[in-house]
N, C-alpha and C. Protein backbone atom coordinates (compact mmCIF):
# COMPACT_ATOMS: atom_id res chain seq x y z
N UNK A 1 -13.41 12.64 0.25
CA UNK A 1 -14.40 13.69 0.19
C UNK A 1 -14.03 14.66 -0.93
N UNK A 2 -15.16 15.19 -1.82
CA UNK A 2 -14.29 15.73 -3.11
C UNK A 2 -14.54 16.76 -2.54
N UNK A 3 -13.99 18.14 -3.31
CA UNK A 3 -13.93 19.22 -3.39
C UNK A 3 -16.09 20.26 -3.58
N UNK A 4 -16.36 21.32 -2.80
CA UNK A 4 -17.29 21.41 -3.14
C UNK A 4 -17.53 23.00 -2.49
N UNK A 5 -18.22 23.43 -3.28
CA UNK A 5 -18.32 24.97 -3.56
C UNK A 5 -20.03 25.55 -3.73
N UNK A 6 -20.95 26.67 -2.80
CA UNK A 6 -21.83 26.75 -2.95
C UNK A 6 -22.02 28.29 -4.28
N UNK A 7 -23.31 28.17 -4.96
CA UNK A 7 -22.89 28.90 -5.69
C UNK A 7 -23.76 30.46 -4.97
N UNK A 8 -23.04 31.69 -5.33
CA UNK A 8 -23.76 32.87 -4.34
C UNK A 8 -24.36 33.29 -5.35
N UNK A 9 -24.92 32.84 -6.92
CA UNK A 9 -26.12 33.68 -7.52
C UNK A 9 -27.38 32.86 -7.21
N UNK A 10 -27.20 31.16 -7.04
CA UNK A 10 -28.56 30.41 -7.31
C UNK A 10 -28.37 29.61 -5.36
N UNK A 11 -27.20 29.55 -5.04
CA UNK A 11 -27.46 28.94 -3.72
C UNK A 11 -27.13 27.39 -3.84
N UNK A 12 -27.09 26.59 -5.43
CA UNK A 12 -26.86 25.49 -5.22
C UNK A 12 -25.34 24.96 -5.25
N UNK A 13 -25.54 23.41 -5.05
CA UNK A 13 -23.73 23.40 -3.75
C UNK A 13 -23.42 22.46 -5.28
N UNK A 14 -22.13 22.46 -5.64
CA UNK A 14 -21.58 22.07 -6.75
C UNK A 14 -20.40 21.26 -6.10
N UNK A 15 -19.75 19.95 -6.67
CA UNK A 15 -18.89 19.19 -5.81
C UNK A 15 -17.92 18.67 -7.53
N UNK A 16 -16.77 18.93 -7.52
CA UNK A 16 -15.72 19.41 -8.16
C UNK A 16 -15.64 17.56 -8.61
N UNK A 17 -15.25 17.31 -10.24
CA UNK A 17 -15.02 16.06 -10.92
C UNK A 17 -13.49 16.02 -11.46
N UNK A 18 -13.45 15.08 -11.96
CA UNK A 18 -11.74 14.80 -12.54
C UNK A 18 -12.05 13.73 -13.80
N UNK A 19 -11.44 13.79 -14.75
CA UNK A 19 -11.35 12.87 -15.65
C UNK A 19 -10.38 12.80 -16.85
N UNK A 20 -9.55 11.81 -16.65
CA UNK A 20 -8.47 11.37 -17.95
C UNK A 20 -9.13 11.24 -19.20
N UNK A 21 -9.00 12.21 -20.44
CA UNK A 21 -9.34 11.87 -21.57
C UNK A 21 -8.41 11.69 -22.42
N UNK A 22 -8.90 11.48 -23.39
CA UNK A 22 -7.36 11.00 -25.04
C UNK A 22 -7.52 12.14 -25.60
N UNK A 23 -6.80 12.52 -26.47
CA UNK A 23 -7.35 13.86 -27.52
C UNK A 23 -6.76 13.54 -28.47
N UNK A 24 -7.24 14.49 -29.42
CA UNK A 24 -6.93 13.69 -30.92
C UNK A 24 -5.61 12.91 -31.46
N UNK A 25 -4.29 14.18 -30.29
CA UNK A 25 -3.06 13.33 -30.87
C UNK A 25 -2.76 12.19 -30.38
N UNK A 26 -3.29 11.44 -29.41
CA UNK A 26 -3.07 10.59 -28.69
C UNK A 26 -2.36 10.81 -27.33
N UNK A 27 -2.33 12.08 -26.71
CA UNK A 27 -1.85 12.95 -25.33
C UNK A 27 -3.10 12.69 -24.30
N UNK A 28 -2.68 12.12 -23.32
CA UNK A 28 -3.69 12.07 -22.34
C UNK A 28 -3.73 13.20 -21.87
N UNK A 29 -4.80 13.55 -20.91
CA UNK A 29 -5.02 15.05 -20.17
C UNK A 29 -6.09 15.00 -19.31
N UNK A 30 -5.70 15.82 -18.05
CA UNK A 30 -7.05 15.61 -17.10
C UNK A 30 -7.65 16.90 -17.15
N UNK A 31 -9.09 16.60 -17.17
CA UNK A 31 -9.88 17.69 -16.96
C UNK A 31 -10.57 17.73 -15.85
N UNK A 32 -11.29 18.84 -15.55
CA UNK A 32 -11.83 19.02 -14.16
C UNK A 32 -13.04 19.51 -14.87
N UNK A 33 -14.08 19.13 -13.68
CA UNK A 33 -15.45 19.81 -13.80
C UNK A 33 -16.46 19.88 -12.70
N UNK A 34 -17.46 20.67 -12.52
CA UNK A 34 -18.06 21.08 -11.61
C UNK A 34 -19.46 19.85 -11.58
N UNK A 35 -20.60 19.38 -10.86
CA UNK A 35 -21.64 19.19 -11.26
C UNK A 35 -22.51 19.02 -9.90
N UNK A 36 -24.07 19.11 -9.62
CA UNK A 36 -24.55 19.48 -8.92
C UNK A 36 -24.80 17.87 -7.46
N UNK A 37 -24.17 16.78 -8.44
CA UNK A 37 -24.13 15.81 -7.37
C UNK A 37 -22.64 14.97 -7.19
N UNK A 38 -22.20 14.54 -6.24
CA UNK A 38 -21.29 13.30 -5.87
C UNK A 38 -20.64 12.34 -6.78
N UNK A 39 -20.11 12.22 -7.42
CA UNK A 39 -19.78 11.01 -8.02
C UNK A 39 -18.47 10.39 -7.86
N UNK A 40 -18.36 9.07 -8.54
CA UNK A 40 -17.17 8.29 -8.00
C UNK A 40 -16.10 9.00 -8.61
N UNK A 41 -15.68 9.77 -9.64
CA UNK A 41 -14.81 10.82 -9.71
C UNK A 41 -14.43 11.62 -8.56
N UNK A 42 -15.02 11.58 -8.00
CA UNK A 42 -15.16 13.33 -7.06
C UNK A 42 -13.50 13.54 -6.64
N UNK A 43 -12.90 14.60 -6.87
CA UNK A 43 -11.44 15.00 -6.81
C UNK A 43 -11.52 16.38 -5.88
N UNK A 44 -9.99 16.35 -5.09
CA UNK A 44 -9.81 17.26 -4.58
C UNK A 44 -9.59 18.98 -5.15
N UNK A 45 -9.32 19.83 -4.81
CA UNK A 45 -8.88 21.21 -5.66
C UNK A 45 -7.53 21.28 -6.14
N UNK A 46 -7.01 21.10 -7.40
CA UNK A 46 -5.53 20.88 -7.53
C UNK A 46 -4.98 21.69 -7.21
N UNK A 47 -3.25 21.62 -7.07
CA UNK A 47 -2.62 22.89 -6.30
C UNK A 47 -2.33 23.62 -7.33
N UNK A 48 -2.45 25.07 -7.40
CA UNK A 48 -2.63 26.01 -8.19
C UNK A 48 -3.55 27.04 -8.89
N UNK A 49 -4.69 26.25 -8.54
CA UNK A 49 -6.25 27.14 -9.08
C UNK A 49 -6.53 27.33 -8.23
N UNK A 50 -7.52 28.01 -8.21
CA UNK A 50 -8.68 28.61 -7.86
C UNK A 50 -9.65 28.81 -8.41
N UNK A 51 -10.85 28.62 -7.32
CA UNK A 51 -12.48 28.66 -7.86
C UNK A 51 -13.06 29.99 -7.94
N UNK A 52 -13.36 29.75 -9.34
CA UNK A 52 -14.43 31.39 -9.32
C UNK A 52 -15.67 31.30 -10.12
N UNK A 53 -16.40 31.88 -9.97
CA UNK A 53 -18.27 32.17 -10.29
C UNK A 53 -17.99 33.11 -11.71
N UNK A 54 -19.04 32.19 -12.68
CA UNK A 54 -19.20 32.71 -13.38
C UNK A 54 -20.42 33.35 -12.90
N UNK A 55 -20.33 35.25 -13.42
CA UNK A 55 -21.22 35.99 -12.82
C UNK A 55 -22.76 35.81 -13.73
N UNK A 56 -22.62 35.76 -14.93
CA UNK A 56 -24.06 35.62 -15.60
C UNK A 56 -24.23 34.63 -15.27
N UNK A 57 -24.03 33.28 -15.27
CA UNK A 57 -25.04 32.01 -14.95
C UNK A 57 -24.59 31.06 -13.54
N UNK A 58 -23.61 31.82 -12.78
CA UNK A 58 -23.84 31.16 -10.92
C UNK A 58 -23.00 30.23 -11.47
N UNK A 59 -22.10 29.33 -12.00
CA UNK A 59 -21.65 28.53 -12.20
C UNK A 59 -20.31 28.26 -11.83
N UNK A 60 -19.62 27.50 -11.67
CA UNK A 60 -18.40 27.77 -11.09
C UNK A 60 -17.27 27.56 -12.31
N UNK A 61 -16.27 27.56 -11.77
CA UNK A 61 -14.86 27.41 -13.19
C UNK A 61 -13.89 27.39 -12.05
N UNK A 62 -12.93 26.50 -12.55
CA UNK A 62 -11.04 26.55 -12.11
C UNK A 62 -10.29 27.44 -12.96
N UNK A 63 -10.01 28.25 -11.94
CA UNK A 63 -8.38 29.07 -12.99
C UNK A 63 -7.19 29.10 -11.79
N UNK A 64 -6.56 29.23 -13.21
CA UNK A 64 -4.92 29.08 -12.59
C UNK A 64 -4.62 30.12 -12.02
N UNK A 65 -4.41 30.26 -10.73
CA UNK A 65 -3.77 31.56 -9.69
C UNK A 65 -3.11 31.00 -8.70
């Protein structure tokens, strides 16, 4: 079951992604991301962040706390 967060400016429910990319030097790295449906990504909340609302557009973000 992934991770999932409703948003308190628009009301809609956002369910937390994961994905290994390359970057230019050839360093792998995982990123996280928010999106409004399920997918076979779907990842838990890593240990160390926390979820917070971006206030102009309801959106969510991970930061490190």
């Amino acid at each position: 079951m992934a991770y999932s967060t409703n948003s308190k400016k628009t009301g809609q429910k956002y369910y937390l992604h994961s994905k290994e990319v390359t970057l230019r030097g050839g360093r792998k790295q995982v990123i996280y991301y928010f999106a409004r449906d399920e997918r076979d990504n779907a990842a838990e909340l890593p240990d160390g962040y926390v979820v917070m609302e971006n206030s102009r557009t309801g959106l969510p973000m991970l930061k490190k706390g």
